[in-house]
Protein backbone atom coordinates (compact mmCIF):
# COMPACT_ATOMS: atom_id res chain seq x y z
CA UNK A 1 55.10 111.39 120.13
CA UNK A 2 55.63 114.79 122.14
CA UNK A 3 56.04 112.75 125.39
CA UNK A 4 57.71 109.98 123.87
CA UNK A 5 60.47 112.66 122.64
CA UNK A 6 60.47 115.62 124.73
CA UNK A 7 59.48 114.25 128.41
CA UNK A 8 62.41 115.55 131.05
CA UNK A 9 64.30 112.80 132.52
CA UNK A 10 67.55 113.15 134.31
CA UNK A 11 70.74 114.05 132.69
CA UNK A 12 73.18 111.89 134.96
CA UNK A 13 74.00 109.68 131.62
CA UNK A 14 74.59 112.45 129.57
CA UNK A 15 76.79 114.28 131.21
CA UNK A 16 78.99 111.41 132.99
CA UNK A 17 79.16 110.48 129.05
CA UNK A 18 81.03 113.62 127.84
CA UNK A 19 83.10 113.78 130.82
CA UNK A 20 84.56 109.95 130.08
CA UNK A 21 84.34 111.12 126.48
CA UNK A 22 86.14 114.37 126.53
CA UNK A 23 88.75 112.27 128.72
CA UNK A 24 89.17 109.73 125.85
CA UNK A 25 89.40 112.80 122.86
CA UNK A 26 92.17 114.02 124.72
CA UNK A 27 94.00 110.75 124.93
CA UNK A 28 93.32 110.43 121.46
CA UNK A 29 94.48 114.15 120.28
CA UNK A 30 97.85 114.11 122.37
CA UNK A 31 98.27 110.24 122.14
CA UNK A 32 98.50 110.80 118.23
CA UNK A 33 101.28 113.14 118.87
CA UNK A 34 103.39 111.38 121.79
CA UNK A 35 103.10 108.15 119.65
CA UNK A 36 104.38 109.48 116.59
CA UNK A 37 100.85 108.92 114.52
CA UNK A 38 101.16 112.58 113.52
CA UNK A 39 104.34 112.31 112.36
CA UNK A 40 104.04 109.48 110.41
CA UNK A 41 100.71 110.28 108.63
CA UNK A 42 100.62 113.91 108.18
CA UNK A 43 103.79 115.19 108.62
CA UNK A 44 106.44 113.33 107.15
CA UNK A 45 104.76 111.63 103.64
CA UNK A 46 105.12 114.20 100.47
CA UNK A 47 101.44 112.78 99.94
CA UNK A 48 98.95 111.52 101.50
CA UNK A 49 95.71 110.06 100.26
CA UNK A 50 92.60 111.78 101.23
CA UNK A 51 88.89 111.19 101.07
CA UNK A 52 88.30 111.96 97.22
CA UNK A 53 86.60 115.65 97.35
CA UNK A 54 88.71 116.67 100.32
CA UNK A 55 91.89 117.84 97.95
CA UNK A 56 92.19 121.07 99.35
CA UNK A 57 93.17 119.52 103.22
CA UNK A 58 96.56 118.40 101.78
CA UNK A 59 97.74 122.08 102.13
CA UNK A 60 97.12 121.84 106.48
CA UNK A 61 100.25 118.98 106.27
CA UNK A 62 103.45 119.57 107.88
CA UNK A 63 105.13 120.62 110.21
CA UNK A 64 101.08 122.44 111.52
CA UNK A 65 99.76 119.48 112.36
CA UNK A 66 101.48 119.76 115.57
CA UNK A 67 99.85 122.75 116.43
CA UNK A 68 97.07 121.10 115.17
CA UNK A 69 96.29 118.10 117.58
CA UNK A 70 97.85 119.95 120.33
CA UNK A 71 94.79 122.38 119.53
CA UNK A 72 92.45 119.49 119.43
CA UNK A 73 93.61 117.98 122.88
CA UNK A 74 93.09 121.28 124.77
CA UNK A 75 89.68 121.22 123.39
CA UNK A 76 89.43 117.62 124.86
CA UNK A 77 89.91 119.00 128.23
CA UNK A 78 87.49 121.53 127.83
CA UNK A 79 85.02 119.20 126.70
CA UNK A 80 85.74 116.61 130.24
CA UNK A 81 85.53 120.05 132.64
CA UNK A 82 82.81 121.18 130.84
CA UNK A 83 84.13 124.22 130.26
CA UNK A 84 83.32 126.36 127.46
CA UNK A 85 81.46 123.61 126.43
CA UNK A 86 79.79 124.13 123.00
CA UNK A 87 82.48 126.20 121.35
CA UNK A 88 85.06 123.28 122.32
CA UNK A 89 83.34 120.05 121.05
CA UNK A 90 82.42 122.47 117.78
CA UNK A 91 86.05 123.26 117.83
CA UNK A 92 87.37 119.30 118.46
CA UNK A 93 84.43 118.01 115.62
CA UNK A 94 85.94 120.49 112.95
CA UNK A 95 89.27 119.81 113.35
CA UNK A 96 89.04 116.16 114.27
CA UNK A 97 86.85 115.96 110.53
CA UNK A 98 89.46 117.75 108.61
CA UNK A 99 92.23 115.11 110.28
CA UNK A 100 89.89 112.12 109.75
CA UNK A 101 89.41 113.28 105.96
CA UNK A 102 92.77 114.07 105.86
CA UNK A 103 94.34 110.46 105.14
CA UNK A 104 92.72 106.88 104.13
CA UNK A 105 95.70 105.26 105.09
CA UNK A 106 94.94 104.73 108.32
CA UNK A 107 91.64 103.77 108.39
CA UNK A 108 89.70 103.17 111.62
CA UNK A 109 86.43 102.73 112.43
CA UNK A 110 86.63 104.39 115.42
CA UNK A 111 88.00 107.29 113.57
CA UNK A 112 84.58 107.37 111.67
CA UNK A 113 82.61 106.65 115.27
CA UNK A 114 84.48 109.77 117.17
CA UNK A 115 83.40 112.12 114.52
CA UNK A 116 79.97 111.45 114.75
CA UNK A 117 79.94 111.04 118.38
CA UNK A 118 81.62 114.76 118.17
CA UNK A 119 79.12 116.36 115.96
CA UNK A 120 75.94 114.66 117.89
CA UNK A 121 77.52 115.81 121.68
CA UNK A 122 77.65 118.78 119.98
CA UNK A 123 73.98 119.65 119.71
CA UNK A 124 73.68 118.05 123.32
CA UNK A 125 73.13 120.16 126.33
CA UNK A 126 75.52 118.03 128.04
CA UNK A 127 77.00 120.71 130.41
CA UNK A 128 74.17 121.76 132.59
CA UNK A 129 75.91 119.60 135.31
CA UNK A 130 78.94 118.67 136.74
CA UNK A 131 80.26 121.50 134.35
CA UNK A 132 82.42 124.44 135.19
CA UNK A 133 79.75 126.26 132.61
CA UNK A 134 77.01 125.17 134.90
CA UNK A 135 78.95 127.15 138.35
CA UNK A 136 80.00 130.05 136.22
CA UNK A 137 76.69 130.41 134.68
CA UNK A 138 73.94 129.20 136.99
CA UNK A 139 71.31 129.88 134.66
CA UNK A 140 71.86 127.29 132.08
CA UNK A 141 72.23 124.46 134.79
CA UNK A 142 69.64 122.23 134.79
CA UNK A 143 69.52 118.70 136.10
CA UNK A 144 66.93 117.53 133.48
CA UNK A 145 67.16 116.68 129.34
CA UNK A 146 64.77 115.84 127.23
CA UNK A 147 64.26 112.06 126.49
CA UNK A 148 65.28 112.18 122.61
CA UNK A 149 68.60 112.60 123.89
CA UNK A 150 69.34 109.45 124.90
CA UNK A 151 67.39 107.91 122.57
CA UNK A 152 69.94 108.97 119.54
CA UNK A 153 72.85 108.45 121.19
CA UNK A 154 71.57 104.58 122.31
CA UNK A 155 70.62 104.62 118.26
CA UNK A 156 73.45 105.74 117.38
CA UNK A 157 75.24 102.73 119.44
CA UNK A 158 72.68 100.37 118.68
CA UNK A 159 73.54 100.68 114.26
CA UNK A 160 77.24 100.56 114.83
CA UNK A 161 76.78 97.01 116.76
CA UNK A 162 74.31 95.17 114.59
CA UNK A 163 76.07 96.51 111.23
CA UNK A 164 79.54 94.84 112.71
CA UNK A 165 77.52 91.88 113.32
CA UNK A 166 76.02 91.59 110.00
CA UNK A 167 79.06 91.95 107.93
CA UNK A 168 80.84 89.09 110.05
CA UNK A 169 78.38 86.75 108.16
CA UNK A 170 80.32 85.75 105.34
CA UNK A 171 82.22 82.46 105.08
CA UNK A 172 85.75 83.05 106.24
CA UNK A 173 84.54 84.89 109.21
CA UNK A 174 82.17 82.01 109.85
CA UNK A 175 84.98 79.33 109.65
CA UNK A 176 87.19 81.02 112.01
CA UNK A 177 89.61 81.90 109.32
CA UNK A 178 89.54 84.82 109.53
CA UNK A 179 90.19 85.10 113.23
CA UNK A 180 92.86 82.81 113.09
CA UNK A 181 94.95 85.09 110.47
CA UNK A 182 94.54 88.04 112.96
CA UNK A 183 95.80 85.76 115.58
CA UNK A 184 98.80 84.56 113.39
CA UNK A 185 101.05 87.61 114.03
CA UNK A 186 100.68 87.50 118.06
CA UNK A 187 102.38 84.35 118.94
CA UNK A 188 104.95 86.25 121.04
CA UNK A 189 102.64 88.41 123.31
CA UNK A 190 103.38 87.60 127.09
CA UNK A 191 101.50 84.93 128.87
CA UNK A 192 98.78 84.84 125.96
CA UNK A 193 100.84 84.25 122.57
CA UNK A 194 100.59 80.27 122.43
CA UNK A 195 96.93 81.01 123.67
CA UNK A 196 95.82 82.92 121.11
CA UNK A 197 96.58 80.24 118.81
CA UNK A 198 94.67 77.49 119.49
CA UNK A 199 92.01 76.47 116.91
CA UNK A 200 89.12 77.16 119.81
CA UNK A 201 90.16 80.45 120.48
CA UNK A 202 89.54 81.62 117.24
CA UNK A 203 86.49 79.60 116.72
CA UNK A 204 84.98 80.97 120.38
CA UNK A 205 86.55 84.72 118.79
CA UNK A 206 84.53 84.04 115.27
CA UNK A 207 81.24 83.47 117.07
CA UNK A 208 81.46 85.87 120.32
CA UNK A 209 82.46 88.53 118.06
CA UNK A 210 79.10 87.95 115.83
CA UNK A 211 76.67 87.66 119.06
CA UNK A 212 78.20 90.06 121.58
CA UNK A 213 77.70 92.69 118.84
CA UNK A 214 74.34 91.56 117.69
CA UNK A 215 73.18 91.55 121.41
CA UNK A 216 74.84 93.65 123.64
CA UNK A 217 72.31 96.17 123.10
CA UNK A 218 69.56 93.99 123.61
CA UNK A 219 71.31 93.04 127.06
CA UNK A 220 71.86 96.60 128.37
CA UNK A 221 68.36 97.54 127.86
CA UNK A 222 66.42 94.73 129.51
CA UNK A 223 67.21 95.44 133.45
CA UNK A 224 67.63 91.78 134.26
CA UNK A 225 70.36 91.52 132.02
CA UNK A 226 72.15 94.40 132.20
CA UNK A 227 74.58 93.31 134.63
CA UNK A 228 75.82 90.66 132.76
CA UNK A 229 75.60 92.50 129.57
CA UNK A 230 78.29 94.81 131.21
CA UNK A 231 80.18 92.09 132.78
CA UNK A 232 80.72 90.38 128.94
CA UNK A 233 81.26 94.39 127.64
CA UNK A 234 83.98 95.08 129.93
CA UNK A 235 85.67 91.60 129.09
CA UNK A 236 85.21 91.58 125.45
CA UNK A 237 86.26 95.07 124.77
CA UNK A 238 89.35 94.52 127.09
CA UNK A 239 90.43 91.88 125.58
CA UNK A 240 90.41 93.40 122.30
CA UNK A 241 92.21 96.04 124.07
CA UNK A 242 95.18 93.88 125.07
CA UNK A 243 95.14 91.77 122.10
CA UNK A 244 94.28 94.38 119.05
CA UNK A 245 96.00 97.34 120.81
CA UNK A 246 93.17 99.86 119.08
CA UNK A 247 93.53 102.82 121.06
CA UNK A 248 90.63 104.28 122.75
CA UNK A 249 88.25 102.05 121.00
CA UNK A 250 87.47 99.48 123.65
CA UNK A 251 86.73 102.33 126.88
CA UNK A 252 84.82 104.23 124.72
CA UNK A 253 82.51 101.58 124.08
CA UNK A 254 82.61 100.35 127.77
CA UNK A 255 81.56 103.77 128.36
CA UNK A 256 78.43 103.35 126.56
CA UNK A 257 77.08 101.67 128.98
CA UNK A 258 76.58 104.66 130.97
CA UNK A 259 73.44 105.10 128.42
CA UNK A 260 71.75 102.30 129.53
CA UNK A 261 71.85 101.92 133.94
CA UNK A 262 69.99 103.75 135.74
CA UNK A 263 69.78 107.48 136.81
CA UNK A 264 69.63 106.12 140.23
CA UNK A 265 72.45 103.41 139.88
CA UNK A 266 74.59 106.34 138.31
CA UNK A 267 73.91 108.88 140.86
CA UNK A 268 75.49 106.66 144.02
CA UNK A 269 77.97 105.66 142.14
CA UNK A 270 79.43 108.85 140.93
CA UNK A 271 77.48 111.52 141.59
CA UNK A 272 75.89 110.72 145.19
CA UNK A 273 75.00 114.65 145.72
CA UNK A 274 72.97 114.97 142.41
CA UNK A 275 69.42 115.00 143.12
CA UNK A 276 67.66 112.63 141.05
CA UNK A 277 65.30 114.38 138.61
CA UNK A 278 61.82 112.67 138.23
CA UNK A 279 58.99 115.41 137.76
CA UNK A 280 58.71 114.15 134.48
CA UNK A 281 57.51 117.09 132.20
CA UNK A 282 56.64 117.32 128.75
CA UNK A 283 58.15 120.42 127.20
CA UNK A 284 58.08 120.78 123.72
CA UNK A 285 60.15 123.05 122.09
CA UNK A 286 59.87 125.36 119.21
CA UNK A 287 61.78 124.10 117.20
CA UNK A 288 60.97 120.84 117.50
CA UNK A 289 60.44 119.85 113.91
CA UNK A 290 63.19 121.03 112.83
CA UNK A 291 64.94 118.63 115.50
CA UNK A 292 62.66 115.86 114.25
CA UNK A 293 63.81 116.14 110.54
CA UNK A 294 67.58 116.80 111.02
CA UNK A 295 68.04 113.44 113.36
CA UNK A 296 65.30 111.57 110.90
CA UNK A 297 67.44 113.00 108.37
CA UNK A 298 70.95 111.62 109.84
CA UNK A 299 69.58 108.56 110.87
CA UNK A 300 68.66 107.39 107.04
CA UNK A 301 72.21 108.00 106.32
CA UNK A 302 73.39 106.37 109.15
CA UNK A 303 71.04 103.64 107.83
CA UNK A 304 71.54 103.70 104.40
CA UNK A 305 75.38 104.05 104.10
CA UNK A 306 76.25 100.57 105.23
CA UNK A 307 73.66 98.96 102.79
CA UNK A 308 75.00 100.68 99.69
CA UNK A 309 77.74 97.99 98.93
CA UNK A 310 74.55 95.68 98.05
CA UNK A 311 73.65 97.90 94.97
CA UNK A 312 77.42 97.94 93.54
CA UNK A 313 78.17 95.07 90.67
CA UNK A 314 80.07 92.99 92.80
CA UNK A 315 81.57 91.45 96.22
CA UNK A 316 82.50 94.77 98.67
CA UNK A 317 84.95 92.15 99.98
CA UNK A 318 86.50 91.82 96.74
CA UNK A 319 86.26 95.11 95.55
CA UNK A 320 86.16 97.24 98.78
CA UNK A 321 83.56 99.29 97.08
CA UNK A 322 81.58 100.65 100.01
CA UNK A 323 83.44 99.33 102.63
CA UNK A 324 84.23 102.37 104.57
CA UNK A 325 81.53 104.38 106.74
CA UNK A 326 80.28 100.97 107.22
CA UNK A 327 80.99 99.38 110.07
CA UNK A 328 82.93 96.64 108.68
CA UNK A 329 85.36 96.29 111.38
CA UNK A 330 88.17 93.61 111.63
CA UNK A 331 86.85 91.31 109.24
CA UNK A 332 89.52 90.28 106.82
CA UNK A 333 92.88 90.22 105.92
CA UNK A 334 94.38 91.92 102.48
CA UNK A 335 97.48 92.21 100.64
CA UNK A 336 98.35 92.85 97.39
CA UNK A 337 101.28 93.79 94.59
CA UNK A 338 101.44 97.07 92.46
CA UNK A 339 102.97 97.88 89.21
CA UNK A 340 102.54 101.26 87.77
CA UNK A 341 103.71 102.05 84.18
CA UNK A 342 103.05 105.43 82.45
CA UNK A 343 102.87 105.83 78.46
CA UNK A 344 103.55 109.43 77.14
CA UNK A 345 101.07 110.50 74.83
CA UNK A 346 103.39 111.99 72.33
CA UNK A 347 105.06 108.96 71.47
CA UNK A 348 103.56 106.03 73.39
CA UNK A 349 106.55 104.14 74.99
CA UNK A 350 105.16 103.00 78.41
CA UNK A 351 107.51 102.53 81.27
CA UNK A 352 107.47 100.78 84.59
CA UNK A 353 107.23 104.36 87.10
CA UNK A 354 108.58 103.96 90.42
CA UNK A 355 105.65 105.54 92.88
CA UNK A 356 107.81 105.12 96.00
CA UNK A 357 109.01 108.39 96.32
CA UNK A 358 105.54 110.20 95.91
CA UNK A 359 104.24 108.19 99.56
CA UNK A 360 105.31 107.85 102.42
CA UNK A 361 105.79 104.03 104.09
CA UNK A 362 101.93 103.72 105.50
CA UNK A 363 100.80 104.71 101.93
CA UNK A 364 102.68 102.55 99.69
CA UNK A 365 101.43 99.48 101.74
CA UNK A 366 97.87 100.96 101.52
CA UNK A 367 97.56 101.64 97.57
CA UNK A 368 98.43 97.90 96.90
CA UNK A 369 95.30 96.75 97.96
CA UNK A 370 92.74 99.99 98.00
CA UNK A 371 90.88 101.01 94.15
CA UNK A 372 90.49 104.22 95.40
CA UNK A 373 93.54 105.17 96.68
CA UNK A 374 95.18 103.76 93.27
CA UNK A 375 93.07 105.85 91.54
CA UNK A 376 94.13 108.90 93.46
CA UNK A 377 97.74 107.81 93.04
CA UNK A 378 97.01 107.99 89.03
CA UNK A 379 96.09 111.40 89.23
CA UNK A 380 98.89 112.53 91.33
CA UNK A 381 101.19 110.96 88.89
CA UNK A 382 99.58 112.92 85.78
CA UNK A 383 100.07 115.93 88.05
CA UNK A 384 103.76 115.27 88.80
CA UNK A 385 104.67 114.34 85.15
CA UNK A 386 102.58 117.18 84.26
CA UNK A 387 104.91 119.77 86.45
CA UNK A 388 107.71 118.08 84.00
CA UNK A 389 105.95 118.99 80.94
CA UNK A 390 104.54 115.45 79.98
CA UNK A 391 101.57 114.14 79.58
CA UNK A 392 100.70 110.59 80.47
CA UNK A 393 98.71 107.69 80.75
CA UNK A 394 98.59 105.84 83.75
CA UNK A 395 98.41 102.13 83.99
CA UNK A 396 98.20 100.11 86.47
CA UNK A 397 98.68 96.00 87.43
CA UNK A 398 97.10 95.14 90.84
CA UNK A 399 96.81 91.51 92.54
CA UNK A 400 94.94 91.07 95.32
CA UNK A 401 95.04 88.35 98.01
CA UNK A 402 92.15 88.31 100.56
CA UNK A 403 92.82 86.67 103.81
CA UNK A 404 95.65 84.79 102.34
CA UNK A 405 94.68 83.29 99.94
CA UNK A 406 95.92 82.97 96.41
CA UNK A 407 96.47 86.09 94.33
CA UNK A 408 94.74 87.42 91.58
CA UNK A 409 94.38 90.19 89.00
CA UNK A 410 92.94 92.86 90.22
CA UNK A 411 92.98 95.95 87.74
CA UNK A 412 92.50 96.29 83.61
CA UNK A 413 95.94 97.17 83.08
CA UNK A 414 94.91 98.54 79.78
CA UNK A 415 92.53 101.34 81.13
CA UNK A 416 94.21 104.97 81.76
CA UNK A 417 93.36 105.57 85.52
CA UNK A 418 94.13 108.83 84.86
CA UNK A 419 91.51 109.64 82.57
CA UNK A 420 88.68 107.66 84.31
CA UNK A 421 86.39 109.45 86.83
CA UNK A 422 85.45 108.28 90.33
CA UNK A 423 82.12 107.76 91.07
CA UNK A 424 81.76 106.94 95.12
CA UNK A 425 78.04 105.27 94.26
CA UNK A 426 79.07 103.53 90.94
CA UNK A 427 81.32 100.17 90.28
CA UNK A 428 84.15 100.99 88.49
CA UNK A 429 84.95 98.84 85.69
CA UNK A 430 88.66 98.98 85.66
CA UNK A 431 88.29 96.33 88.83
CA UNK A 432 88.49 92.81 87.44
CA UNK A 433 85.33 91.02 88.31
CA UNK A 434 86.09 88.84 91.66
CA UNK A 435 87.03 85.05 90.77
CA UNK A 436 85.19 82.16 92.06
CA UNK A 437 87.29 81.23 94.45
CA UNK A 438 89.06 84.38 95.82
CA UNK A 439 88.53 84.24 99.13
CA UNK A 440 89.29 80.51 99.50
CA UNK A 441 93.32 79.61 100.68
């Protein structure tokens, strides 16, 4: 096990990785603010709906957040040069958390994905070369790591894949259907609109989607196919590129394939004056259980997570119970209706509540469809009735359509929302049970 983990092999992937990384953080960080994500997430809505626990981040919104992100993107650049290293991926994985847990309303996985990647790089000693850390400080440059550290990051890659894979398996994923609906909307993109509708696009879309992920990984590790494993990586992730328009997404996964080549094929390609490290030594640190047990530790969460929707009462699909931290990643399509009607206790006359002015935009489209986020929204309606010296019931009468199809009930309007609790590892019963045919058009 000591040489399986802690044998010295060259850090060429490691360190191309968190330049091409720290170059894709930065896009990110100032790409949310030239783009106007900032503004319309977390500084314009009166509310926004965090992750349930994280309350206390609504009080960072406004007018900050500009500071904010700017903040984060300098720490992008420091992470690329390698300068300042450890303080500035600490610095981008704090405040890159607290703006991921921030709002729910616009969910990404690759949100979820950069925040790990953050917090793993930052236990990495991925500026002992081709740093500015490594010329200011000659004594921490080193052109060897130890072999665990490629090993968790390939893991890390190597979950995200299969898990996408996995959760495609369902049947309107299966019957293209799905694909087709996210094609629906893109008939007027140059050169490829009419394209992207054809019935064998989205069948070819439904199937390559479920393979590439469940074998990419596969194909970048075995040498022979490596090659074309990259060749279909840079494609597929490209195309979704064009097509999806998901933001960093696509290059940061192309640039996982710097885990897998070489240190050899690396080297004369982009760094042809690093000396290739092969001694090979075992050195096994100190602290190495402690190493051991935090990654064995993270990786049973990074396990577990995705699995949990198997152990709620009913469909995640239906519900969306256990949906997020998941990997469940462009799989279907959801809409829905709200009505929201309050009863004061003191005298019982419930009333249809308008809800509109308590979001912004992006969250009044989100809480039609999300049982979280309408619970939230029934406790920030007790507290803003509350302010007014009433106390309330909140009721509310949800239908749900998944992937166009036909709507249905979705919530017991006769349960307060906000007197129920939420319990992130429990089904709440306030969600109608899924019908038979909900996911059929």
């Amino acid at each position: 096990m000591n040489k399986f983990l802690f044998k010295q092999i060259d850090n060429i992937n490691l360190v191309l990785f968190r330049a091409v990384f720290g170059l894709l953080i930065t896009i990110e960080a100032f790409g949310a603010l030239a783009t106007g994500w900032v503004k319309r997430n977390l500084v314009d809505p009166p509310f926004t709906f965090n992750f349930i626990g994280f309350d206390f981040l609504q009080y960072l919104q406004g007018d900050l957040m500009y500071y904010y992100f700017a903040l984060m993107g300098i720490f992008g650049v420091f992470v690329m040069l390698g300068y300042k290293y450890r303080v500035s991926i600490i610095g981008y994985a704090i405040l890159w958390t607290g703006a991921y847990l921030m709002q729910k309303s616009s969910y990404n996985n690759h949100y979820y994905l950069m925040m790990l990647l953050c917090w793993i790089m930052a236990f990495l000693p991925a500026h002992r070369w081709f740093s500015i850390d490594a010329k200011i400080h000659p004594e921490i440059k080193s052109p060897s790591m130890p072999r665990w550290v490629l090993l968790i990051l390939i893991l890390q890659v190597w979950i995200v894949y299969t898990y996408a894979s996995v959760a495609k398996f369902y049947p309107s994923w299966l019957d293209a259907t799905a694909p087709a609906l996210f094609m629906s909307g893109k008939e007027d993109y140059w050169l490829i609109g009419d394209f992207l509708q054809l019935n064998w696009v989205h069948w070819a879309m439904a199937y390559t989607g479920i393979f590439f992920d469940l074998l990419i990984v596969p194909l970048m590790l075995w040498r022979r196919t490596r090659i074309l494993g990259f060749v279909v990586s840079v494609f597929f992730h490209l195309f979704n590129s064009v097509v999806f328009q998901i933001g960093i997404f696509p290059y940061m996964s192309i640039a996982f394939a710097l885990f897998f080549f070489s240190p050899e094929t690396l080297g004369k390609r982009f760094l042809p004056n690093k000396k290739i490290y092969n001694a090979g030594e075992v050195i096994v640190p100190q602290h190495k259980n402690l190493i051991v047990a935090v990654f064995s530790i993270y990786f049973l969460f990074q396990l577990g997570l995705p699995l949990r929707h198997w152990f709620f009462k009913d469909d995640v699909l239906w519900t969306e119970e256990g949906h997020r931290l998941s990997w469940r990643m462009m799989l279907r399509s959801r809409s829905g209706t709200l009505n929201v009607y309050v009863a004061d206790k003191e005298n019982g006359n419930r009333e249809r509540y308008d809800f509109s002015e308590i979001l912004g935009h992006k969250q009044n489209a989100s809480v039609r469809t999300k049982p979280d986020l309408m619970w939230q929204l029934a406790q920030k309606i007790k507290e803003v009735e509350a302010k007014k010296g009433r106390d309330v019931a909140v009721y509310m009468e949800a239908f749900v359509s998944i992937n166009h199809g036909p709507y249905f009930p979705f919530t017991d309007v006769n349960v307060d929302l906000a007197a129920e609790e939420w319990h992130p590892f429990r089904h709440s019963d306030w969600i109608l049970h899924s019908p038979m045919d909900y996911n059929t058009k």
